[in-house]
N, C-alpha and C. Protein backbone atom coordinates (compact mmCIF):
# COMPACT_ATOMS: atom_id res chain seq x y z
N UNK A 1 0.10 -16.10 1.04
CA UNK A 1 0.24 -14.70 0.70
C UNK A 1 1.67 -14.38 0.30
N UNK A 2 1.80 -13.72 -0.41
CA UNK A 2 2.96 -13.12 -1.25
C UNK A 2 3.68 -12.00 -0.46
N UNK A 3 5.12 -12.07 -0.10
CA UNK A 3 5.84 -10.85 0.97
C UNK A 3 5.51 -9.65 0.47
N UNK A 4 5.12 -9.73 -0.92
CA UNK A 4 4.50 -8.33 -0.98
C UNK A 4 3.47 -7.47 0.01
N UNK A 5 2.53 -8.36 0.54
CA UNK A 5 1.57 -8.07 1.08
C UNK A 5 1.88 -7.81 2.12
N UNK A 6 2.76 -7.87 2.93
CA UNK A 6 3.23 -7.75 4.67
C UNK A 6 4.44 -6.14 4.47
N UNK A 7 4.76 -5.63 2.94
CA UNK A 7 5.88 -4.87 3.24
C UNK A 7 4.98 -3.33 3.49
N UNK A 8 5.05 -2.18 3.52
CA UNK A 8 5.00 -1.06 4.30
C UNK A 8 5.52 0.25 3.64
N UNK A 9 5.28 1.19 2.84
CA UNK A 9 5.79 2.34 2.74
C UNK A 9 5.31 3.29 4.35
N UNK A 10 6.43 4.02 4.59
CA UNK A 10 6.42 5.06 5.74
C UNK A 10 7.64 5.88 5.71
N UNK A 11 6.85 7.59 5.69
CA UNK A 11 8.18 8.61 5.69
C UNK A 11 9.08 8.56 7.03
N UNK A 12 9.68 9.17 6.93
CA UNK A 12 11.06 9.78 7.25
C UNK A 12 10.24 9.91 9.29
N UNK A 13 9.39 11.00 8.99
CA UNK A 13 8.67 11.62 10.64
C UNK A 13 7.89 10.11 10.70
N UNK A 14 7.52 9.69 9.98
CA UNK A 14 6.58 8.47 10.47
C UNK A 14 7.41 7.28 11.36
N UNK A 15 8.78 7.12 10.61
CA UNK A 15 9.54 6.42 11.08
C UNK A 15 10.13 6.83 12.60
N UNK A 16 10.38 8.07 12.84
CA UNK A 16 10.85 8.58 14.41
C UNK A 16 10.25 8.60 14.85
N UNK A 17 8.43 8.69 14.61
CA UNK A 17 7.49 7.84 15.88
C UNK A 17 7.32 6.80 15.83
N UNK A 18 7.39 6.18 15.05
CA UNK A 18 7.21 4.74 15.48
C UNK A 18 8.36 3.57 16.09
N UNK A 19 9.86 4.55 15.70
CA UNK A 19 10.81 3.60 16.80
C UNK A 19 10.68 4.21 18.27
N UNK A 20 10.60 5.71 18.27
CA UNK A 20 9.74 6.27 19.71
C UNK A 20 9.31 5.29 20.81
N UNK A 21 7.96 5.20 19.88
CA UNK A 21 6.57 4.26 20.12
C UNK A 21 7.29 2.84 20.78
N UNK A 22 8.34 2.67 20.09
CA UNK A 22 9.13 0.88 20.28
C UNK A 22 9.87 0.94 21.45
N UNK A 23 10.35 2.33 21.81
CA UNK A 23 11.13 2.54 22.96
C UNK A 23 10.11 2.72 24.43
N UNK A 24 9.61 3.45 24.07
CA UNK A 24 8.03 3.50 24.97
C UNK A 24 7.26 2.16 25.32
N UNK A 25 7.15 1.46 24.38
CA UNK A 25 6.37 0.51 24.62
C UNK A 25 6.39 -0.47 25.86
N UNK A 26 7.57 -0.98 25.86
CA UNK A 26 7.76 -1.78 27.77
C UNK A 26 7.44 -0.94 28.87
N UNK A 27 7.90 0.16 28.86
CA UNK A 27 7.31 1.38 29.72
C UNK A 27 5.61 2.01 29.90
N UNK A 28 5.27 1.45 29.09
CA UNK A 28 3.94 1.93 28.68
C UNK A 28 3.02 1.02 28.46
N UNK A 29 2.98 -0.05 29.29
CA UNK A 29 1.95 -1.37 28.83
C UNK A 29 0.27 -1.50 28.41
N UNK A 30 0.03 -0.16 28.64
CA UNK A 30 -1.29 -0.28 28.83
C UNK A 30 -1.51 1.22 27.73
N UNK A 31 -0.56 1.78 26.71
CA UNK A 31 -0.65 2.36 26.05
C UNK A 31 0.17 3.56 26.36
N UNK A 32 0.87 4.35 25.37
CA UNK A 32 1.69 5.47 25.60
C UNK A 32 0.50 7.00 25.42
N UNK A 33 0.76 7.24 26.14
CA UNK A 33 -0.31 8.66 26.38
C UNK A 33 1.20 9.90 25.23
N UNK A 34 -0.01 10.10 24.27
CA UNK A 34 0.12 10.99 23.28
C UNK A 34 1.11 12.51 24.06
N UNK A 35 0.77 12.51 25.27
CA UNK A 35 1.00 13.52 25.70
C UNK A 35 3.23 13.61 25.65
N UNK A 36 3.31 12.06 26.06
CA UNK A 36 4.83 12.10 25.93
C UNK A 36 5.56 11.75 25.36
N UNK A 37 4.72 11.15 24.06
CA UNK A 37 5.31 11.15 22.79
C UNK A 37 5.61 12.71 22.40
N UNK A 38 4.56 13.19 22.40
CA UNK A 38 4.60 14.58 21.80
C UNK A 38 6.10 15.54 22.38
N UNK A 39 5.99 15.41 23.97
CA UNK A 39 6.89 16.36 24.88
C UNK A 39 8.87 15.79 24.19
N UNK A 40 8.58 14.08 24.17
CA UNK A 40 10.20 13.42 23.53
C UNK A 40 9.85 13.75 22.29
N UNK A 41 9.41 13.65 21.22
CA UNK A 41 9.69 14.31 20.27
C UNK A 41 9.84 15.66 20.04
N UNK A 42 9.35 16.77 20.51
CA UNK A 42 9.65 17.75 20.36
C UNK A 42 8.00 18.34 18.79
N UNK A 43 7.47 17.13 18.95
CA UNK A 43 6.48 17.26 17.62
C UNK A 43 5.13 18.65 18.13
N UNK A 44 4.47 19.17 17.48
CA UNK A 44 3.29 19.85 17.67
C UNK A 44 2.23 18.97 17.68
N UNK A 45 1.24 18.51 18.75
CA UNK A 45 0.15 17.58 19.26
C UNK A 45 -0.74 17.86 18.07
N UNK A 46 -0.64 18.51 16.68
CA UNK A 46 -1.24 18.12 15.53
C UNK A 46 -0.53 16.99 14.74
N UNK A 47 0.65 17.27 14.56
CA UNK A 47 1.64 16.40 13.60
C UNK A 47 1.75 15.12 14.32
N UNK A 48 1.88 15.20 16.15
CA UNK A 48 1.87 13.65 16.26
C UNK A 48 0.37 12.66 16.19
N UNK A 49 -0.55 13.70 16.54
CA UNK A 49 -1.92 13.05 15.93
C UNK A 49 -1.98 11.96 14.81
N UNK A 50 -1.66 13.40 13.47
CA UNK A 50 -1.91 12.72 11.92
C UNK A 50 -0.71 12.29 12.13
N UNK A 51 0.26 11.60 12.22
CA UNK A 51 1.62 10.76 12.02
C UNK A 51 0.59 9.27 12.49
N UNK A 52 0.41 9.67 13.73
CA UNK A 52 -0.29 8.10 14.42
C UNK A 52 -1.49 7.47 13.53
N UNK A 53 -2.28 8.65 13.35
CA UNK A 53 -3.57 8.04 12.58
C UNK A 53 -3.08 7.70 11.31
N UNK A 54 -1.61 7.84 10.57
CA UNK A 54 -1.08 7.44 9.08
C UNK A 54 -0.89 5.88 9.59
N UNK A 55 0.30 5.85 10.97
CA UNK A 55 0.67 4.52 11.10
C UNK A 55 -0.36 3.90 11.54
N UNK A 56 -1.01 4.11 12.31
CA UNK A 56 -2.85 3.02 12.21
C UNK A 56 -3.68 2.98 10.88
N UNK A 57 -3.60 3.74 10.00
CA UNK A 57 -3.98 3.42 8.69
C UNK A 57 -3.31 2.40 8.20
N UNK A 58 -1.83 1.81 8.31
CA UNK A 58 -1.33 1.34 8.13
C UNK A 58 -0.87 -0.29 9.00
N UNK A 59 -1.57 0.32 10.05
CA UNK A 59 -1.97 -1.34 10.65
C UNK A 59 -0.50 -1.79 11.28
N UNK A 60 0.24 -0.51 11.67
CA UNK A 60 1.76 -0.51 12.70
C UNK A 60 1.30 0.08 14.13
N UNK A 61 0.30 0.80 14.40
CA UNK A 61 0.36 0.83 16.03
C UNK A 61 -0.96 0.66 15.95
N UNK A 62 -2.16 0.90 16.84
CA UNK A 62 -3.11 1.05 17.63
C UNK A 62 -3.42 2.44 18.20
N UNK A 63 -4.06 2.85 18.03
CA UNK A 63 -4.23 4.76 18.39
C UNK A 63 -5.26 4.75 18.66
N UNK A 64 -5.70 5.00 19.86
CA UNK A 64 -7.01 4.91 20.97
C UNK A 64 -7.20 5.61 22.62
N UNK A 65 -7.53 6.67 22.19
CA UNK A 65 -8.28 6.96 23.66
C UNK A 65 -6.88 8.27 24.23
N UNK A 66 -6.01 8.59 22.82
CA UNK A 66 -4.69 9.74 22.92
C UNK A 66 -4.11 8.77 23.78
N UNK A 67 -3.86 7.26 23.65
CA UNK A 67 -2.77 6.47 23.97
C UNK A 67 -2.75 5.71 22.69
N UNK A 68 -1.36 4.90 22.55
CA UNK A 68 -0.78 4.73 21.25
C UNK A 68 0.10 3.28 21.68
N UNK A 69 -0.09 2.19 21.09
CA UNK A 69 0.66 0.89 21.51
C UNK A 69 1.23 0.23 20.13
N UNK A 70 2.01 -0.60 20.11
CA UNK A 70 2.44 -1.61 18.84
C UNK A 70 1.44 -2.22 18.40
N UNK A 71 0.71 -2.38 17.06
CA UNK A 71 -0.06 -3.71 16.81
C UNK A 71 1.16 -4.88 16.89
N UNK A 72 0.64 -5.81 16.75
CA UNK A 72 1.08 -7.04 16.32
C UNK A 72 1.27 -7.99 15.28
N UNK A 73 0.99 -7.10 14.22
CA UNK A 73 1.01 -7.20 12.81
C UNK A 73 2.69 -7.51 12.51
N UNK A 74 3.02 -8.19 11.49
CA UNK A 74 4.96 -8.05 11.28
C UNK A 74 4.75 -7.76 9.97
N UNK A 75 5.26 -6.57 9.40
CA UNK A 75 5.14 -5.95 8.35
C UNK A 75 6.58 -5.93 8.29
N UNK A 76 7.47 -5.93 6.71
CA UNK A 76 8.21 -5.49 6.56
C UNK A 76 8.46 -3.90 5.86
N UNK A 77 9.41 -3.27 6.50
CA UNK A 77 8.68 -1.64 6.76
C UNK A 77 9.90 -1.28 5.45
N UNK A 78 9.25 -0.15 4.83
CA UNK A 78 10.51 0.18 3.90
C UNK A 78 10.21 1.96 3.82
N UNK A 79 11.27 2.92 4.59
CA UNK A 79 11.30 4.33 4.50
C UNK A 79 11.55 5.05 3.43
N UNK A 80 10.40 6.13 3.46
CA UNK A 80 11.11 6.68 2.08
C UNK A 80 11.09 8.25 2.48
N UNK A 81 11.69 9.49 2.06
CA UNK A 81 11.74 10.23 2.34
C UNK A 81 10.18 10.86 2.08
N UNK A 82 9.03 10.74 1.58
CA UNK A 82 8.26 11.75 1.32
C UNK A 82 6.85 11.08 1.15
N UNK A 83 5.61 11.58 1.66
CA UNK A 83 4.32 11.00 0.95
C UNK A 83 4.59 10.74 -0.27
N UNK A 84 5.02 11.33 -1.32
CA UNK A 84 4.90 11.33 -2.60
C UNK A 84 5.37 9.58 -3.08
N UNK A 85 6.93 9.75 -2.12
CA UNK A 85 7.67 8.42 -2.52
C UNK A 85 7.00 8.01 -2.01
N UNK A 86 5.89 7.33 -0.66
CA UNK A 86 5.07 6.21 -0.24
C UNK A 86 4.10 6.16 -1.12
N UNK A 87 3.67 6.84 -2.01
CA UNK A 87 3.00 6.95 -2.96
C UNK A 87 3.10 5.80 -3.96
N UNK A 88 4.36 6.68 -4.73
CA UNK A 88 4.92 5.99 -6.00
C UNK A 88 5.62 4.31 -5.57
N UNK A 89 5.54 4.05 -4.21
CA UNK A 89 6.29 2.68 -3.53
C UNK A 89 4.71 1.99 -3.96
N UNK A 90 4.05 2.32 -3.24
CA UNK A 90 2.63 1.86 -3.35
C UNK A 90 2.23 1.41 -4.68
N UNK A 91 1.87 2.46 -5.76
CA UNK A 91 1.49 2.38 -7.04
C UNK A 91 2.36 1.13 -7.64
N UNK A 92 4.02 1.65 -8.04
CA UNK A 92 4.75 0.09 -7.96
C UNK A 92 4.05 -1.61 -7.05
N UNK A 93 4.09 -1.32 -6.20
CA UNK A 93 3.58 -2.86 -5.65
C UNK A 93 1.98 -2.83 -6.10
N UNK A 94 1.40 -2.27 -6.33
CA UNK A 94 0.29 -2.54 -6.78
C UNK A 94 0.03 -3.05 -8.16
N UNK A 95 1.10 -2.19 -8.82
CA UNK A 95 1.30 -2.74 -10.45
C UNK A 95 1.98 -4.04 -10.38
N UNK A 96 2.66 -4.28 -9.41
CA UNK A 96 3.03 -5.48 -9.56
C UNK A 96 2.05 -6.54 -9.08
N UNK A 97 1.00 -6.40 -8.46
CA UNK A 97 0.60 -7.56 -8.03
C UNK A 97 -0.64 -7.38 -8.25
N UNK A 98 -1.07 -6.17 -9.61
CA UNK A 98 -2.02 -6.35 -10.68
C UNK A 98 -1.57 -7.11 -12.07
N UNK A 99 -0.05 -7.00 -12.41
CA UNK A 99 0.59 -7.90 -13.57
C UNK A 99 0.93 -9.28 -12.73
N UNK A 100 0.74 -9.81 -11.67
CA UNK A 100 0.68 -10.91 -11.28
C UNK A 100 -0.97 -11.47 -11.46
N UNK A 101 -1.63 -10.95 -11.35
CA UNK A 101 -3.26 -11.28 -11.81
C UNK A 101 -3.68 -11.42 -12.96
N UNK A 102 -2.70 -10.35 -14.09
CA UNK A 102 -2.69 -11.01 -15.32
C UNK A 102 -2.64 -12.13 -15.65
N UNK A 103 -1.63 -12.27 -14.92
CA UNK A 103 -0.58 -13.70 -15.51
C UNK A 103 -1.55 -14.75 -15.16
N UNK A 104 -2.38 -14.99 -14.41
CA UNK A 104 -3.30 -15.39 -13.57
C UNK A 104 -4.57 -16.22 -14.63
N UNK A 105 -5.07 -14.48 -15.00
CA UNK A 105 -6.44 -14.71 -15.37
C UNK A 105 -6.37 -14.95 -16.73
N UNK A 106 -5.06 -14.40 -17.91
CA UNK A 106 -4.78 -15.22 -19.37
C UNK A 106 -5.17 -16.14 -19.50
N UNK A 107 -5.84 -16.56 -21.04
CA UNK A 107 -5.39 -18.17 -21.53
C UNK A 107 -4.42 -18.36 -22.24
N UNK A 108 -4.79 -19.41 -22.64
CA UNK A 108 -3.24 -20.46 -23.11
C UNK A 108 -2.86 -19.54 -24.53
N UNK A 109 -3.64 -18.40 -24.65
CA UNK A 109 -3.26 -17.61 -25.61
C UNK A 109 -2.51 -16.07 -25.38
N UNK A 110 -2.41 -16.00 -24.04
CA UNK A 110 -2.06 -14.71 -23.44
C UNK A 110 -3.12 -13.64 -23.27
N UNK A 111 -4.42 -14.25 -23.70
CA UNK A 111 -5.48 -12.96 -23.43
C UNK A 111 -6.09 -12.97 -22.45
N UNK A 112 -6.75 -12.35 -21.97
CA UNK A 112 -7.72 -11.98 -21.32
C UNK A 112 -8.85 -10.51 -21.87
N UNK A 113 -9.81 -11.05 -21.55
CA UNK A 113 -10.92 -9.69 -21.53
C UNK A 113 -10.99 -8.58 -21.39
N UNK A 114 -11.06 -7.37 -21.83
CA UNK A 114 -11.23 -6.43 -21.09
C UNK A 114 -11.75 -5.85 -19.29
N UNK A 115 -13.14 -6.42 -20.30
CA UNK A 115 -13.87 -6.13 -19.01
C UNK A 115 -13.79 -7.40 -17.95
N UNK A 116 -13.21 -8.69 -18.08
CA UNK A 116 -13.00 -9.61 -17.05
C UNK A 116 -11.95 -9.10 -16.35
N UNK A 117 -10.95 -8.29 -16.77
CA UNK A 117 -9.44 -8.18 -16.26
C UNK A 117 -10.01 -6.88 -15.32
N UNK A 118 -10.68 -5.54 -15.85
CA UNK A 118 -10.86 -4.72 -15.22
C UNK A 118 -12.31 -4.76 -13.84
N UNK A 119 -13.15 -5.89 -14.41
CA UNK A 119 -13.71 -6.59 -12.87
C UNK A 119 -12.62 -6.87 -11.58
N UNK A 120 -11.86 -7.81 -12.23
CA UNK A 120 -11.33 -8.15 -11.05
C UNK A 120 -10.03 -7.20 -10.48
N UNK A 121 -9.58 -6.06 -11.20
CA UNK A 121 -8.25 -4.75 -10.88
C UNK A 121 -9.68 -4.46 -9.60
N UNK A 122 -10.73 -4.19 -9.67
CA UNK A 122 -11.55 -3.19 -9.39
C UNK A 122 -12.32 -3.94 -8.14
N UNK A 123 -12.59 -4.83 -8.46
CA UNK A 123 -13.80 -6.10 -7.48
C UNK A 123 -12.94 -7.10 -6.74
N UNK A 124 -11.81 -7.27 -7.37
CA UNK A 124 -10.97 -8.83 -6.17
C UNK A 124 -10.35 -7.90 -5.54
N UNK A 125 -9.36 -8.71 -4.90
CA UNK A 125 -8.63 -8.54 -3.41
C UNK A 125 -8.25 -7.23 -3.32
N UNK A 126 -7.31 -6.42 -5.11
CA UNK A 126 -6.31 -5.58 -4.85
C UNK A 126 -7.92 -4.22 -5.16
N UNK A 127 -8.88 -4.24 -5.07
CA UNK A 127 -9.74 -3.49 -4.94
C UNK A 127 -9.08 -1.80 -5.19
N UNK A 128 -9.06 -1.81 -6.32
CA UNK A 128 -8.20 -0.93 -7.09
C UNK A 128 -9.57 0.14 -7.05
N UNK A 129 -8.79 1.55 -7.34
CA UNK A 129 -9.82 2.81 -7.92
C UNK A 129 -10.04 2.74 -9.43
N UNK A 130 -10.88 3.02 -10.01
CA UNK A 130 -10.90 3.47 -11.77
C UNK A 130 -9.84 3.86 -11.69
N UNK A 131 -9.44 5.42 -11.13
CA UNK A 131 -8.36 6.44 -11.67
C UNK A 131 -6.89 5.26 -11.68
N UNK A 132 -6.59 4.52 -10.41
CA UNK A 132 -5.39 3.97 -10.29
C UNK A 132 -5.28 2.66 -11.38
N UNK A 133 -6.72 1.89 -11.26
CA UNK A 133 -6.71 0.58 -12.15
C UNK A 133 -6.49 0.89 -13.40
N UNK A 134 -7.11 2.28 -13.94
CA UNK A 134 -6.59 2.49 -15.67
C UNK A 134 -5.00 3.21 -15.70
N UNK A 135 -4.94 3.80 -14.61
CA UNK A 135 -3.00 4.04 -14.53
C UNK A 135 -2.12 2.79 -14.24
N UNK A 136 -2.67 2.07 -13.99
CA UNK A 136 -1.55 0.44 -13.95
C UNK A 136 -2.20 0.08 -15.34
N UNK A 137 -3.39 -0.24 -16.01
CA UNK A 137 -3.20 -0.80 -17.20
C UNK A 137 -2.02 -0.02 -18.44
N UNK A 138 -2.41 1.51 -18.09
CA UNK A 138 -1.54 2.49 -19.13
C UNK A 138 0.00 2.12 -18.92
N UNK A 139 0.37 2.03 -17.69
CA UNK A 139 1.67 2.05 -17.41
C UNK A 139 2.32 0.77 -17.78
N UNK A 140 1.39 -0.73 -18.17
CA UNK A 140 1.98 -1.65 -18.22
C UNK A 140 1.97 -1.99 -19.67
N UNK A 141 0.78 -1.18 -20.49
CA UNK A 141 1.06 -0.97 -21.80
C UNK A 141 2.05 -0.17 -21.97
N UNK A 142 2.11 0.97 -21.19
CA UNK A 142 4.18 1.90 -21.56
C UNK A 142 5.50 1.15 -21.55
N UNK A 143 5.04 -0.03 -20.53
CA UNK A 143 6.57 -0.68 -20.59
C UNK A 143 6.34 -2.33 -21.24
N UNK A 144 5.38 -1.84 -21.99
CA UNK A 144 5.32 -3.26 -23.39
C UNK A 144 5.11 -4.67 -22.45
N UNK A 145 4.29 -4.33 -21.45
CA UNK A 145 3.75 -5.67 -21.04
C UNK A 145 2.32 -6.40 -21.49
N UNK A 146 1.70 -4.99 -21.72
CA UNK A 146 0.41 -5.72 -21.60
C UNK A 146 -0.43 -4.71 -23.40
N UNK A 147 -0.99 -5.43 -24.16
CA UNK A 147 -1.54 -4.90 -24.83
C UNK A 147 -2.75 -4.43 -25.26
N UNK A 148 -3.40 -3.53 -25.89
CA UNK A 148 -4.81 -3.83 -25.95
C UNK A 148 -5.04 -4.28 -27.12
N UNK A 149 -6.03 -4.91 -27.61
CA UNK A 149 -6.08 -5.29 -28.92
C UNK A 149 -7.94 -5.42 -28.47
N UNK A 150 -8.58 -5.46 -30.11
CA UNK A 150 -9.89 -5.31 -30.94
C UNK A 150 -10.01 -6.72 -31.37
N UNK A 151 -11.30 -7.99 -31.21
CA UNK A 151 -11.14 -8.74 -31.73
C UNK A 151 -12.96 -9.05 -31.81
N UNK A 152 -13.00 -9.84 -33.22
CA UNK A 152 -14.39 -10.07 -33.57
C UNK A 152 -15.45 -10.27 -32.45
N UNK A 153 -15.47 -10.70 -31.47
CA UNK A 153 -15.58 -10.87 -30.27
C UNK A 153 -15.90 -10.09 -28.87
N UNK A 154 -14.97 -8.96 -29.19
CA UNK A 154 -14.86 -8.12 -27.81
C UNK A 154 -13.48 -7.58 -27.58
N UNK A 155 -13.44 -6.77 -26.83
CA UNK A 155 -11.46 -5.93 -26.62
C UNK A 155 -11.25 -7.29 -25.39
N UNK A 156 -9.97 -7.21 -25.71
CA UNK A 156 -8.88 -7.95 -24.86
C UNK A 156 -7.52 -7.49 -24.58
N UNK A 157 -6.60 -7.68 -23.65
CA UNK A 157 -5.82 -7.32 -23.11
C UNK A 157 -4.79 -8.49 -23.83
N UNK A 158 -3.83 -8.08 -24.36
CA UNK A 158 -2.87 -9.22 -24.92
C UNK A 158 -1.54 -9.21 -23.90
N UNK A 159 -0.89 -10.39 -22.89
CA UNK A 159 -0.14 -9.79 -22.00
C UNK A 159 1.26 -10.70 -22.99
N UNK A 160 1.90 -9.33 -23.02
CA UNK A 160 3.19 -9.85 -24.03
C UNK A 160 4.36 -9.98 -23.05
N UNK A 161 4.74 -9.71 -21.82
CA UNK A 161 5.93 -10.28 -21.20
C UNK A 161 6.12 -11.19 -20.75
């Protein structure tokens, strides 16, 4: 697997519970009760809820039973100030390791298929959405990587970088 796959977008509040959570944790072996996360942070028992259920979406703690522990996962974590930026961090690594599948599934001519390339954005590992899989093809045709082209045959993707 590629370090791509182990790294982590998480905001700013996501990040002060989860070093919290790291400080708690020896103290708390059998899980940190939500209740004193909430009281040391100073958070409203809504915000530390959805904060926890973001970082268990994310496969950094365990959130069960309004107690809260470390997974054991080793992710490399990278903060950004805003959903938006974990967003746009996301979309980036995804484009990147949908133009790594290019590179992949080409022949010795630089093509690939249309519809073979957009099977696998959509059906393999990086199990992409329509909306996101045709915004990484657009975006990698904007920065002159990848082309579309018409051929007697069928559409194909011409990857020019």
């Amino acid at each position: 697997m590629d370090l791509i796959d182990y790294m982590i977008a998480i905001t700013k509040n996501e990040e002060v519970v989860l070093d919290q959570i790291k400080i708690f944790d020896v103290e708390y072996p059998d899980g940190i009760p939500i209740g004193v996360l909430r009281k040391e942070l100073g958070f409203h028992e809504y915000d530390v809820v959805h904060i926890l259920e973001e970082l268990q979406e994310k496969e950094l703690v365990v959130f069960k039973d309004n107690k809260v522990s470390l997974s054991n996962i080793e992710k490399e974590i990278n903060t950004v100030n805003s959903k938006k930026d974990v967003e746009k961090l996301e979309l980036n690594m995804k484009e990147k390791e949908s133009y790594e599948l290019i590179q992949e599934l080409v022949d010795d001519k630089n093509l690939v298929s249309k519809y073979t390339l957009e099977g696998h954005l959509l059906y393999g590992d990086l199990k992409l959405t329509n909306f996101r899989m045709y915004h990484i093809i657009l975006s990698l045709q904007n920065k002159g990587l990848l082309k579309s082209i018409e051929r007697d045959d069928g559409e194909y993707y011409l990857l020019v970088g």
